[in-house]
N, C-alpha and C. Protein backbone atom coordinates (compact mmCIF):
# COMPACT_ATOMS: atom_id res chain seq x y z
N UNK A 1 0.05 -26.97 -9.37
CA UNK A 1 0.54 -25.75 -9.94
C UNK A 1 0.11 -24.56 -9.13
N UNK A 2 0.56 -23.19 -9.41
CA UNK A 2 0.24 -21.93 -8.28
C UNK A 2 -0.40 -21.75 -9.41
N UNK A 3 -1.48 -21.04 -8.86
CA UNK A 3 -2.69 -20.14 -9.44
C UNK A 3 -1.82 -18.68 -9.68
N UNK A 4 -2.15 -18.18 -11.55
CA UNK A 4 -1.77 -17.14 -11.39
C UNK A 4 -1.94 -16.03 -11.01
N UNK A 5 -1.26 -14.92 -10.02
CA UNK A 5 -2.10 -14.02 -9.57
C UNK A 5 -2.20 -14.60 -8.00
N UNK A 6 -2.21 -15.80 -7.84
CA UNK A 6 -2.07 -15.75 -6.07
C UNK A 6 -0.85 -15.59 -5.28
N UNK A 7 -0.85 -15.21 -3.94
CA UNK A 7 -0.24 -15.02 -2.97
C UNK A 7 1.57 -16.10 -3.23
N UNK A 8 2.43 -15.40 -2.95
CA UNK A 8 3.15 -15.81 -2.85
C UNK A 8 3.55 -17.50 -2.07
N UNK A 9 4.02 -18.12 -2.31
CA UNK A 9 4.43 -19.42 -1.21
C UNK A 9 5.67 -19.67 -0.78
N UNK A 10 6.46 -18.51 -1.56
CA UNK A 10 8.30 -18.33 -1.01
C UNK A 10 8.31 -18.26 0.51
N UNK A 11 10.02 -18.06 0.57
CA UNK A 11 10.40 -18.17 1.88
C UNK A 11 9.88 -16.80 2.63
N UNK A 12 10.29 -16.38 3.48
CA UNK A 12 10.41 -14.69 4.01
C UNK A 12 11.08 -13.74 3.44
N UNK A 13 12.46 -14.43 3.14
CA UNK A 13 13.48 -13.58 2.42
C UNK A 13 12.92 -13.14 1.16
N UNK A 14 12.51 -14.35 0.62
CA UNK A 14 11.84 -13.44 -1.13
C UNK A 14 10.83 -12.66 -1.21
N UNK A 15 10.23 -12.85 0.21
CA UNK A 15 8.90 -11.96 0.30
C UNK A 15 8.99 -10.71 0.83
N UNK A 16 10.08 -10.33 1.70
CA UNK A 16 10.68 -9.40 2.00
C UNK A 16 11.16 -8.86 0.80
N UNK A 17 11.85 -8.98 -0.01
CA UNK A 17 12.36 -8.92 -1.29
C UNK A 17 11.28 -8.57 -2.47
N UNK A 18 10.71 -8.63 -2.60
CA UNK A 18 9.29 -8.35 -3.52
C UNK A 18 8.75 -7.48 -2.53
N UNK A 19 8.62 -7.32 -1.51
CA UNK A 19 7.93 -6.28 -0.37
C UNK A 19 9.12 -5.16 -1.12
N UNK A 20 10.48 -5.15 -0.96
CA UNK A 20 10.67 -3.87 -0.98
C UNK A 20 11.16 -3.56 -2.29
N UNK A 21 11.11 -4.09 -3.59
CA UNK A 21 10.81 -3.95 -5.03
C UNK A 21 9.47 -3.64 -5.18
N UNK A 22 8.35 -3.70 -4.47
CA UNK A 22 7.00 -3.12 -4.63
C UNK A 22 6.94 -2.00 -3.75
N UNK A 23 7.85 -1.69 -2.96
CA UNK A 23 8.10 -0.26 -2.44
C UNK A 23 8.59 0.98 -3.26
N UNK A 24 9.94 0.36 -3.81
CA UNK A 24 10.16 1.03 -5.22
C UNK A 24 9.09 1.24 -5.87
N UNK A 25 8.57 0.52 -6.80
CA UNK A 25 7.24 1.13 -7.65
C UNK A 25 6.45 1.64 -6.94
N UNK A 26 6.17 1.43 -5.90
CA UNK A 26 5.22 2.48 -5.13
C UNK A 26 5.73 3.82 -4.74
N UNK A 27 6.71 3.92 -5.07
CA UNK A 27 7.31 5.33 -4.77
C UNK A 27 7.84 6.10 -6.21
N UNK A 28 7.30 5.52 -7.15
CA UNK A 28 7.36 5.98 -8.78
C UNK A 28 5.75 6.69 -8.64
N UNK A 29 4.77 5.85 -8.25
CA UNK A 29 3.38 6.89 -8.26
C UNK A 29 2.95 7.63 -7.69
N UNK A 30 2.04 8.45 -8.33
CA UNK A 30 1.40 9.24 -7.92
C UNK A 30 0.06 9.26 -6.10
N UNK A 31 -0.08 8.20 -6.94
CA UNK A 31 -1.23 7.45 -6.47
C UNK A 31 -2.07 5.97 -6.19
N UNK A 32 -2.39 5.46 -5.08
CA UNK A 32 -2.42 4.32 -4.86
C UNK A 32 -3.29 3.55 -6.17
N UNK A 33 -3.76 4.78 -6.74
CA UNK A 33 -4.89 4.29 -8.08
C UNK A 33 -4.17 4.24 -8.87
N UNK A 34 -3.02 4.99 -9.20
CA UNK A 34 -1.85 4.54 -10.26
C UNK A 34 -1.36 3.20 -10.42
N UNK A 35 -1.44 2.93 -9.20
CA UNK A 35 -0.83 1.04 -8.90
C UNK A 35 -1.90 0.20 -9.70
N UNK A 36 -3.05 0.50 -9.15
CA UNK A 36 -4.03 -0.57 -9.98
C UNK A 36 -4.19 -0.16 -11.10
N UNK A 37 -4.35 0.58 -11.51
CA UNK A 37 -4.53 1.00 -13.22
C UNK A 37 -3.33 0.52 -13.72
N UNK A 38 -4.23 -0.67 -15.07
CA UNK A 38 -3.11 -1.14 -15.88
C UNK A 38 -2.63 -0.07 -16.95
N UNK A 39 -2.65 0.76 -16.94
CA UNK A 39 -2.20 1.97 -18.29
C UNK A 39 -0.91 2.89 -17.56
N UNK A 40 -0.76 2.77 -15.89
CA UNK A 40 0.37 3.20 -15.49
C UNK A 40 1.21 2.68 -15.86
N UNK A 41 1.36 1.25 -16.05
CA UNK A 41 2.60 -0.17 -16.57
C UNK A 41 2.57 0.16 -17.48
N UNK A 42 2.27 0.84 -18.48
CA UNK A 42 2.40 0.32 -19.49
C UNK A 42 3.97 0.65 -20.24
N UNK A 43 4.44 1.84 -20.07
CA UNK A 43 5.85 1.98 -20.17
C UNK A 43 7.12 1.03 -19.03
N UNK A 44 6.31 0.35 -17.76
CA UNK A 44 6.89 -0.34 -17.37
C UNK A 44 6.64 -1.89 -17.22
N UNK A 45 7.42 -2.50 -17.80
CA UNK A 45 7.18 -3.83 -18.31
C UNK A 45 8.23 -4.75 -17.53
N UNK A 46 7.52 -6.60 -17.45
CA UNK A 46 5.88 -7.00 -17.71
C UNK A 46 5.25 -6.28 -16.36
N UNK A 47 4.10 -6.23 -16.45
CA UNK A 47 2.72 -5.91 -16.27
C UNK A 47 2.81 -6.84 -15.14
N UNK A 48 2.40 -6.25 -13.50
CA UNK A 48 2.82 -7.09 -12.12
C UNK A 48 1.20 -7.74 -12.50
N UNK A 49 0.86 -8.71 -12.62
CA UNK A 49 -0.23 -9.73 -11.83
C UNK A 49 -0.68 -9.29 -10.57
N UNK A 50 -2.12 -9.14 -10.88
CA UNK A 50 -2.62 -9.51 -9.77
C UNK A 50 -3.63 -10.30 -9.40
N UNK A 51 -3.64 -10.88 -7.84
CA UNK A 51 -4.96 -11.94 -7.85
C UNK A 51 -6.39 -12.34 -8.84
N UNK A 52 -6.56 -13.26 -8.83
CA UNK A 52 -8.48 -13.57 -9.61
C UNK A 52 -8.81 -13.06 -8.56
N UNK A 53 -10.25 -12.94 -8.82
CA UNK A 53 -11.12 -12.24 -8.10
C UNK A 53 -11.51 -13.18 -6.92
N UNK A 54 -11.45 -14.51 -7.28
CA UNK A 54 -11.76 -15.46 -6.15
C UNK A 54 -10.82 -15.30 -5.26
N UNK A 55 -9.07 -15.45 -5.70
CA UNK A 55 -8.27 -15.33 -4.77
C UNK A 55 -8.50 -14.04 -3.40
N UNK A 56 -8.85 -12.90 -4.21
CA UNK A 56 -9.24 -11.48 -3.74
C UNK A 56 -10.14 -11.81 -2.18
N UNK A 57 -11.35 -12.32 -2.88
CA UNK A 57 -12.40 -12.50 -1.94
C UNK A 57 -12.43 -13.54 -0.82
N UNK A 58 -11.57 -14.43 -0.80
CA UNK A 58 -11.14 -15.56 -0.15
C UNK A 58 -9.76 -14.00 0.94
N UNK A 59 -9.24 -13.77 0.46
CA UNK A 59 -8.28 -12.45 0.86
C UNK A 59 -8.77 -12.13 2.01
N UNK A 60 -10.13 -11.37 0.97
CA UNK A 60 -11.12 -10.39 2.49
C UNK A 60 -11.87 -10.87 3.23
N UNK A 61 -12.33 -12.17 3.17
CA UNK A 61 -12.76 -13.08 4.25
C UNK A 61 -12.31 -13.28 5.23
N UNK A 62 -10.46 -13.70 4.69
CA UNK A 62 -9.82 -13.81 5.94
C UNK A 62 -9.53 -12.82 6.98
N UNK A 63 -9.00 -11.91 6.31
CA UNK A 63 -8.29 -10.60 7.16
C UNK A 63 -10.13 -9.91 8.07
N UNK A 64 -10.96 -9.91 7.39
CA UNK A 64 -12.19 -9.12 8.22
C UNK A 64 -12.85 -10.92 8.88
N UNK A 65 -12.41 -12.13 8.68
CA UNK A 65 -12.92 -12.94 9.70
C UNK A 65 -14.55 -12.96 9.30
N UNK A 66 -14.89 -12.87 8.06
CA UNK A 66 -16.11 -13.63 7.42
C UNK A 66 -16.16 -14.77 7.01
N UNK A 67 -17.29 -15.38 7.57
CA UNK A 67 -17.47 -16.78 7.10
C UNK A 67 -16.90 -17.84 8.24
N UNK A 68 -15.59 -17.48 9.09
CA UNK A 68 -15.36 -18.08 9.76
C UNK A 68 -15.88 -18.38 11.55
N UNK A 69 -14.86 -19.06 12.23
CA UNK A 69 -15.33 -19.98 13.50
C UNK A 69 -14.84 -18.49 14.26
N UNK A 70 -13.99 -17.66 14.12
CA UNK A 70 -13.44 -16.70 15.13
C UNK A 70 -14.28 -15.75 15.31
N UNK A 71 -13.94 -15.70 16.99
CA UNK A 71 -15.08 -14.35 17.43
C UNK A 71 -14.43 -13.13 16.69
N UNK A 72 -15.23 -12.33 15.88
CA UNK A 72 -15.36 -10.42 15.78
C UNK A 72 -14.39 -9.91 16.36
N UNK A 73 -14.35 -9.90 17.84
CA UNK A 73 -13.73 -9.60 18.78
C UNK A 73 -12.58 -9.72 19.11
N UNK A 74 -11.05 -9.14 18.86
CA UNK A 74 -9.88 -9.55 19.13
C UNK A 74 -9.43 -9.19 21.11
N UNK A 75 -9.14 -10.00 21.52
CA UNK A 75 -8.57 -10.18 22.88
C UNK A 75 -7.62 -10.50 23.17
N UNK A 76 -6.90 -9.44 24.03
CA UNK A 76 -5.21 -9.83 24.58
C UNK A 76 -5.19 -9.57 25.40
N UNK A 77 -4.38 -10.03 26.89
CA UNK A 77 -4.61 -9.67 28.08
C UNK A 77 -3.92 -8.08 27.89
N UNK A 78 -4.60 -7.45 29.13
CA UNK A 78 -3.91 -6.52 29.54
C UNK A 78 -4.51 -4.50 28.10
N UNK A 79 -5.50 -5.41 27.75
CA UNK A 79 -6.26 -4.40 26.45
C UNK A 79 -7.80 -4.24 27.82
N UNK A 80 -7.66 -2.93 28.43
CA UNK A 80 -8.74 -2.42 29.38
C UNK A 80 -9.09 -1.23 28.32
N UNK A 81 -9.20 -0.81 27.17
CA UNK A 81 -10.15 0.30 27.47
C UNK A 81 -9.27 1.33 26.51
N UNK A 82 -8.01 1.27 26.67
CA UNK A 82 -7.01 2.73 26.05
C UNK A 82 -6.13 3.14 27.12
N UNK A 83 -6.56 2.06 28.48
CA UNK A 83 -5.46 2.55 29.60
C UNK A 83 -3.79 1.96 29.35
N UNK A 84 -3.13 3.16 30.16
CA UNK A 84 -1.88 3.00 30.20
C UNK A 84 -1.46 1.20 30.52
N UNK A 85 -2.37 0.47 30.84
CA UNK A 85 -1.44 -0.95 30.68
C UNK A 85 -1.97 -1.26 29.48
N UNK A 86 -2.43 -1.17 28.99
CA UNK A 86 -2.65 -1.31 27.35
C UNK A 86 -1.37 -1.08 26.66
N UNK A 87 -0.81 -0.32 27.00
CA UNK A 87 0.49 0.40 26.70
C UNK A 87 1.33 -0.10 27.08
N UNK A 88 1.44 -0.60 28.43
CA UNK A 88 2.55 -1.33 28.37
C UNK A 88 2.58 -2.94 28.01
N UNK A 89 1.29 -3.43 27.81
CA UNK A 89 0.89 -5.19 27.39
C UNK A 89 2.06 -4.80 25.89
N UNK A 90 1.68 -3.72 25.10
CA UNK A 90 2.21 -4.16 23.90
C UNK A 90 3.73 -3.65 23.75
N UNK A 91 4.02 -2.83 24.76
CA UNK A 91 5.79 -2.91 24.80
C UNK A 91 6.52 -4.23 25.36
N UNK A 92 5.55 -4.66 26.24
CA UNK A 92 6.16 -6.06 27.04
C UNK A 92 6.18 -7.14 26.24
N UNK A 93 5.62 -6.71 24.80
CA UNK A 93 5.80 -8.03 23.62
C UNK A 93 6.62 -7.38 22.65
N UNK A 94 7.46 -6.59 23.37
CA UNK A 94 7.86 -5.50 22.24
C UNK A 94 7.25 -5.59 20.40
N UNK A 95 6.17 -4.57 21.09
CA UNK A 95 4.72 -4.55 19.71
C UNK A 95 4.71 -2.61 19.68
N UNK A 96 5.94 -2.38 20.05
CA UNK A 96 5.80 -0.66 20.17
C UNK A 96 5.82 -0.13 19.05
N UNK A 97 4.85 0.51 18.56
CA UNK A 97 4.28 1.07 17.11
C UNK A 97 3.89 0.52 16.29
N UNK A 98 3.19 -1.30 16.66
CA UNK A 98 3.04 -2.01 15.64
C UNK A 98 1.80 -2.70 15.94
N UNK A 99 0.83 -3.15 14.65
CA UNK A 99 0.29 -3.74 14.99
C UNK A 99 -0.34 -4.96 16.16
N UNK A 100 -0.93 -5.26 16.98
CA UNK A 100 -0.84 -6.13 17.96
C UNK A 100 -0.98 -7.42 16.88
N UNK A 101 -0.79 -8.54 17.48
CA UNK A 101 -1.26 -9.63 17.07
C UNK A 101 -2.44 -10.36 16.89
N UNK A 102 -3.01 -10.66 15.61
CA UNK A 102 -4.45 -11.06 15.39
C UNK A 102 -4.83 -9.75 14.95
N UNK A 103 -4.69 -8.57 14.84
CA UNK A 103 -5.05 -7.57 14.69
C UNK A 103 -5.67 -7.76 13.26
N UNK A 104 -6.97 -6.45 12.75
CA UNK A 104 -7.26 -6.38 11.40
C UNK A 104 -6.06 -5.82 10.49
N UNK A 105 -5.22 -4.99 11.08
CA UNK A 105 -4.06 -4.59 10.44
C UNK A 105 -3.29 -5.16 10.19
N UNK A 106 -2.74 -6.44 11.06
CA UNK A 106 -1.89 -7.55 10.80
C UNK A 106 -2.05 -8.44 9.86
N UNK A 107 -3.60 -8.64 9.76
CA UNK A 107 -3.81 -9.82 8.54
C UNK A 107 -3.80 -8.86 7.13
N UNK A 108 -3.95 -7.43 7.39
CA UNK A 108 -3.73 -7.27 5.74
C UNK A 108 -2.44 -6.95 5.36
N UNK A 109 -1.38 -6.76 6.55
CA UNK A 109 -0.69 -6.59 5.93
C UNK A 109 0.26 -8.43 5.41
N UNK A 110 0.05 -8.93 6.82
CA UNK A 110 0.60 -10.37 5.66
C UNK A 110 0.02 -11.26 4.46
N UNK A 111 -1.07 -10.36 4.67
CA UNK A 111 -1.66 -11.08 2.79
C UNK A 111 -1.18 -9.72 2.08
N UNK A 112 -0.24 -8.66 1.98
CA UNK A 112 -0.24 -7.60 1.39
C UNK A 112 1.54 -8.42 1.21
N UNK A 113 2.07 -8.85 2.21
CA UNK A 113 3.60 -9.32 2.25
C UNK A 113 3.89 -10.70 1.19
N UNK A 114 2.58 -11.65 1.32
CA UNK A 114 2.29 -12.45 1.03
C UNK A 114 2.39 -12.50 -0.79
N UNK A 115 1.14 -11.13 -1.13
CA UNK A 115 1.53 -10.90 -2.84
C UNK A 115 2.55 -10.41 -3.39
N UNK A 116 2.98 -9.77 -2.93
CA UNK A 116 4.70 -8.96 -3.32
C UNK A 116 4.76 -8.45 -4.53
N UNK A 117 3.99 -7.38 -4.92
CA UNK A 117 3.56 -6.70 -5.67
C UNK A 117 3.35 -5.65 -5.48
N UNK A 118 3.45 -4.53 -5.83
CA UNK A 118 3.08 -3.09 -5.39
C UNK A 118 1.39 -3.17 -6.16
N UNK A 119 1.34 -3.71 -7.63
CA UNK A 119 -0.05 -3.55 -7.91
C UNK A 119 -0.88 -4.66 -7.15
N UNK A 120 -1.09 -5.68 -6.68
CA UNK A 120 -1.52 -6.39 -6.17
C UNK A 120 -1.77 -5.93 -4.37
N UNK A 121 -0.84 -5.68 -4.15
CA UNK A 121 -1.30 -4.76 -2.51
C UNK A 121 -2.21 -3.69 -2.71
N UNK A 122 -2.03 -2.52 -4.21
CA UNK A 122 -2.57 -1.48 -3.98
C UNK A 122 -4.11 -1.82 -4.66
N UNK A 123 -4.20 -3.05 -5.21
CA UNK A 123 -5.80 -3.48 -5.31
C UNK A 123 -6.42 -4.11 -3.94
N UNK A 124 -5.15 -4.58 -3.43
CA UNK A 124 -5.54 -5.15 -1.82
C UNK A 124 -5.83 -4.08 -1.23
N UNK A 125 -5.10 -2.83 -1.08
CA UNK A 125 -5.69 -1.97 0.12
C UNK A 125 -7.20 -0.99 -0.53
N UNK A 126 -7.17 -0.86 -2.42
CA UNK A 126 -8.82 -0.33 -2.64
C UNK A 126 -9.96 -1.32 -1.66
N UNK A 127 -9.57 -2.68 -2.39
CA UNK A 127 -10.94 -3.29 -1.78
C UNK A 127 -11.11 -3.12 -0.07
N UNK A 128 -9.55 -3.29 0.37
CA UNK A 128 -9.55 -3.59 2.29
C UNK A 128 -10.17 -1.89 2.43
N UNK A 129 -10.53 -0.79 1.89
CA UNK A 129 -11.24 0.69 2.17
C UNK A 129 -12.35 0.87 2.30
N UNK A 130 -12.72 -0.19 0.70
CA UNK A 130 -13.99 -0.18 0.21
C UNK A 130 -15.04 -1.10 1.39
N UNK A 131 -14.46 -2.52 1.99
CA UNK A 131 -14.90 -2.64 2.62
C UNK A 131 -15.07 -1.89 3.87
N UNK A 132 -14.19 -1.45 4.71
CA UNK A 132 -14.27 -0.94 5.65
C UNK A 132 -15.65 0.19 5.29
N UNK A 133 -15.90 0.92 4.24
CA UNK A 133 -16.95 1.89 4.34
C UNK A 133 -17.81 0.97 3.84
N UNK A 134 -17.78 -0.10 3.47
CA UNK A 134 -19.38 -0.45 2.62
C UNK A 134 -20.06 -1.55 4.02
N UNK A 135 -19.11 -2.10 4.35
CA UNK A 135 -19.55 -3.37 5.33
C UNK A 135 -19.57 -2.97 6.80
N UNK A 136 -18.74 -1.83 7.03
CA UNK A 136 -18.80 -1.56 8.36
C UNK A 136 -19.07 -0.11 8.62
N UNK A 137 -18.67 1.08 8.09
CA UNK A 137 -19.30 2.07 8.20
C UNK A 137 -20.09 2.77 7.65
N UNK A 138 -20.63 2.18 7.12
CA UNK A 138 -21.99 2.81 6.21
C UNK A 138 -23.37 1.83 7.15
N UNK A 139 -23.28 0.97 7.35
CA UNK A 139 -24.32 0.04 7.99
C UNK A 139 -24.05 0.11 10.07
N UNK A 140 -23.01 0.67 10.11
CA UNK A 140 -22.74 0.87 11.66
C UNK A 140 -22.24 -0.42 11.82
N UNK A 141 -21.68 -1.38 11.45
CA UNK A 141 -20.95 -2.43 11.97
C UNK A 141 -19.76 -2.66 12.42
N UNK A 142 -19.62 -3.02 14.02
CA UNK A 142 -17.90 -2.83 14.28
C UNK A 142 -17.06 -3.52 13.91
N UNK A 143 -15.75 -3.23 13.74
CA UNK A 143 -14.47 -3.81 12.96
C UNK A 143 -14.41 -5.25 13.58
N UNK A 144 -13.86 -6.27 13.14
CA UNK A 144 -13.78 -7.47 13.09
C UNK A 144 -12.20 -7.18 13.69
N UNK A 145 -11.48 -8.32 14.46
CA UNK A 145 -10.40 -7.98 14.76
C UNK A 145 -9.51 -7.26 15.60
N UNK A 146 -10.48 -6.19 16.45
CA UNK A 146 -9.87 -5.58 16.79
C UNK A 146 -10.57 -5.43 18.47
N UNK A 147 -9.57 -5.02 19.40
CA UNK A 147 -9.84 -4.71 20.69
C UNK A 147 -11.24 -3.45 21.13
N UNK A 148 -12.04 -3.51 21.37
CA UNK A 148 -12.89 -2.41 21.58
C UNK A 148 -12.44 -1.59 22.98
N UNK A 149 -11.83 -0.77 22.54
CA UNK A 149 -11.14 0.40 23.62
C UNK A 149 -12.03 1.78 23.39
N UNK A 150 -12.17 2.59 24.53
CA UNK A 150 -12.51 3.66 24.73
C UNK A 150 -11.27 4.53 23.95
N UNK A 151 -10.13 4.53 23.67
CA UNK A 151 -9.57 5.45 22.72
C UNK A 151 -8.23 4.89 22.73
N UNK A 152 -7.80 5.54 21.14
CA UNK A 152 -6.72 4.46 20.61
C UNK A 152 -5.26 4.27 21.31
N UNK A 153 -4.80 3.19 20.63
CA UNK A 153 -3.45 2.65 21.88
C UNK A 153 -2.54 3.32 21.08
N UNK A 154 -1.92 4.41 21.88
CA UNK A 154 -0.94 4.94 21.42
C UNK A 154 0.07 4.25 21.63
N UNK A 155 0.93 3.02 21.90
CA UNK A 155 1.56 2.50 21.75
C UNK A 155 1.49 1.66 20.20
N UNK A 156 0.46 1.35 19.68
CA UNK A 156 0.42 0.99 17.85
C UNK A 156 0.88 1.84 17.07
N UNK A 157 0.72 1.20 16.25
CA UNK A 157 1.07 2.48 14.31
C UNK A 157 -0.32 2.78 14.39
N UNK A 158 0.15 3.87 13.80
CA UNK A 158 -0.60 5.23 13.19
C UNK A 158 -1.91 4.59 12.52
N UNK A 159 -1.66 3.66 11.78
CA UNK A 159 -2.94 3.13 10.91
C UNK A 159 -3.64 2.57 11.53
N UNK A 160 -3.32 1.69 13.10
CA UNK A 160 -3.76 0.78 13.66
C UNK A 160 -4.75 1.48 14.84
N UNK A 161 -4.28 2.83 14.96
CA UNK A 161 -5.00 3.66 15.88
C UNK A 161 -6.02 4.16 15.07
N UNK A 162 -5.94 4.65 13.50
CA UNK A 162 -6.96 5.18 12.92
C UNK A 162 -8.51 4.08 12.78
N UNK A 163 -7.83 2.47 12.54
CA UNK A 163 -8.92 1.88 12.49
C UNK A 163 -9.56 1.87 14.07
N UNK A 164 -8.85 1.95 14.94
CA UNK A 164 -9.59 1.95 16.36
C UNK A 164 -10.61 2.88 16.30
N UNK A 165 -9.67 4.09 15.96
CA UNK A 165 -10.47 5.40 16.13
C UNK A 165 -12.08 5.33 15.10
N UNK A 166 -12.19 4.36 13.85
CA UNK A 166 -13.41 4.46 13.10
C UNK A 166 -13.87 3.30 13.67
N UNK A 167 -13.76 2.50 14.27
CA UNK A 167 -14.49 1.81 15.27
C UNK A 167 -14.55 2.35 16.53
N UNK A 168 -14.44 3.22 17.15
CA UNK A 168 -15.32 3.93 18.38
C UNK A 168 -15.86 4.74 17.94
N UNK A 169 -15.66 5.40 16.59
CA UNK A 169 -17.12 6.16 15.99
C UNK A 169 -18.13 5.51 15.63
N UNK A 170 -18.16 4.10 15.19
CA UNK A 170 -18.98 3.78 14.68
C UNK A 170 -19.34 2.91 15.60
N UNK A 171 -19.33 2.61 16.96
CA UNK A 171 -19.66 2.47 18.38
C UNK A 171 -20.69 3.33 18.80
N UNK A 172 -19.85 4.91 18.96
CA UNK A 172 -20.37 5.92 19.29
C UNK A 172 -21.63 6.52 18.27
N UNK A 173 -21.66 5.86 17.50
CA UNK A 173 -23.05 6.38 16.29
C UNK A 173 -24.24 5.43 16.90
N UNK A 174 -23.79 3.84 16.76
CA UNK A 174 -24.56 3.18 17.69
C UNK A 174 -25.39 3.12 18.47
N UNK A 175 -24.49 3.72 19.60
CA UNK A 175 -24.96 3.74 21.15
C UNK A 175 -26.12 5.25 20.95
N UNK A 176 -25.71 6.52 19.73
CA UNK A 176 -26.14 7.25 19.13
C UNK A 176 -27.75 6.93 18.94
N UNK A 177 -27.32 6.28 18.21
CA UNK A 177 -28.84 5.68 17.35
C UNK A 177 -29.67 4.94 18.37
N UNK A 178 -29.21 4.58 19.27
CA UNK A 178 -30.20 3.67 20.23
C UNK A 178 -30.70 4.54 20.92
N UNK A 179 -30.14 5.76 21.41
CA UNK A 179 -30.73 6.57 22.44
C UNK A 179 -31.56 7.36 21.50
N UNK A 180 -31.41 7.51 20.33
CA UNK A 180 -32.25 8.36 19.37
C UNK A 180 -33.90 7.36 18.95
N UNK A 181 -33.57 6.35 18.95
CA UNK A 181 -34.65 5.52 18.94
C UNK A 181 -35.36 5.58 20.34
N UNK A 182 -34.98 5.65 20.90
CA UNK A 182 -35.46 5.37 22.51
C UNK A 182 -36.46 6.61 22.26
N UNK A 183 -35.57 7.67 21.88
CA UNK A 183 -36.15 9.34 22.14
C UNK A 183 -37.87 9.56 20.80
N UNK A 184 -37.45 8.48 20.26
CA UNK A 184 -38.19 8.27 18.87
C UNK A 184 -40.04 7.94 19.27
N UNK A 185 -39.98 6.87 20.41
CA UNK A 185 -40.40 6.48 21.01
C UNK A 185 -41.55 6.73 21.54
């Protein structure tokens, strides 16, 4: 039997299809907190499901690469740094404005494609925040997933550059803190 509340197991088409019926309701709220709050549904009925909490956490394991065999570290040829062949590695896979592959952005969004839910993504993207500040920038830990470049690939989406960009701050706090210790000394 499917667990209720987990991830879809349809084809693409239905998941595409629930992707953009959870676009609709996402464009009825206010707010991504409107989605998870069950008292927004309540004039709109039934009430979308979302994951157990196990399903959830099994979720964020995957997409941040806890617990598992894969390096932290995402690698693709032709990722130097933020240089212009960076730029062109991901047009030559035509990846222009999009996530790269393996990316931390990529895995949330196909476990986000995966639930087909507008409330179930928008509890997916609280927790995928919450971690990002509790597990990685509050403790200085770098992003799981992702290429370590000197500055973001403007050839990605917008979101995919912002997580770059809070992983070379939280690089740059780092390398921060070590020379401040040194100075401590």
């Amino acid at each position: 039997g499917v667990t209720e509340g987990a991830p879809s197991k349809g084809g693409l088409v239905e998941m595409l299809a629930c992707l953009a019926e959870a676009g609709q309701t996402g464009g009825r709220a206010d707010s991504v907190n409107d989605l998870v709050d069950e008292f927004w549904y309540r004039t709109r009925q039934p009430l979308p499901r979302v994951p157990p909490e196990h399903v959830m956490q099994g979720v964020l394991r995957d997409i941040f690469a806890i617990d598992t065999n894969e390096p932290p570290t995402m690698t693709l040829p032709g990722r130097d740094g933020g240089s212009a062949a960076q730029s062109q590695a991901g047009r030559g896979l035509g990846l222009l404005k999009a996530a790269p592959p393996g990316s931390l952005l990529l895995r949330l969004a196909l476990h986000s494609l995966a639930f087909g839910n507008a409330r179930a993504v928008a509890q997916l993207w609280v927790r995928f925040v919450r971690e990002l500040r509790f597990r990685y920038w509050e403790v200085g830990q770098p992003l799981p997933r992702l290429c370590h470049v000197l500055r973001p690939d403007l050839a990605a989406c917008l979101l995919h550059q912002k997580l770059e960009m809070l992983d070379i701050c939280i690089r740059a706090l780092q390398e921060g803190g070590a020379v401040a210790a040194g100075l401590d000394a």
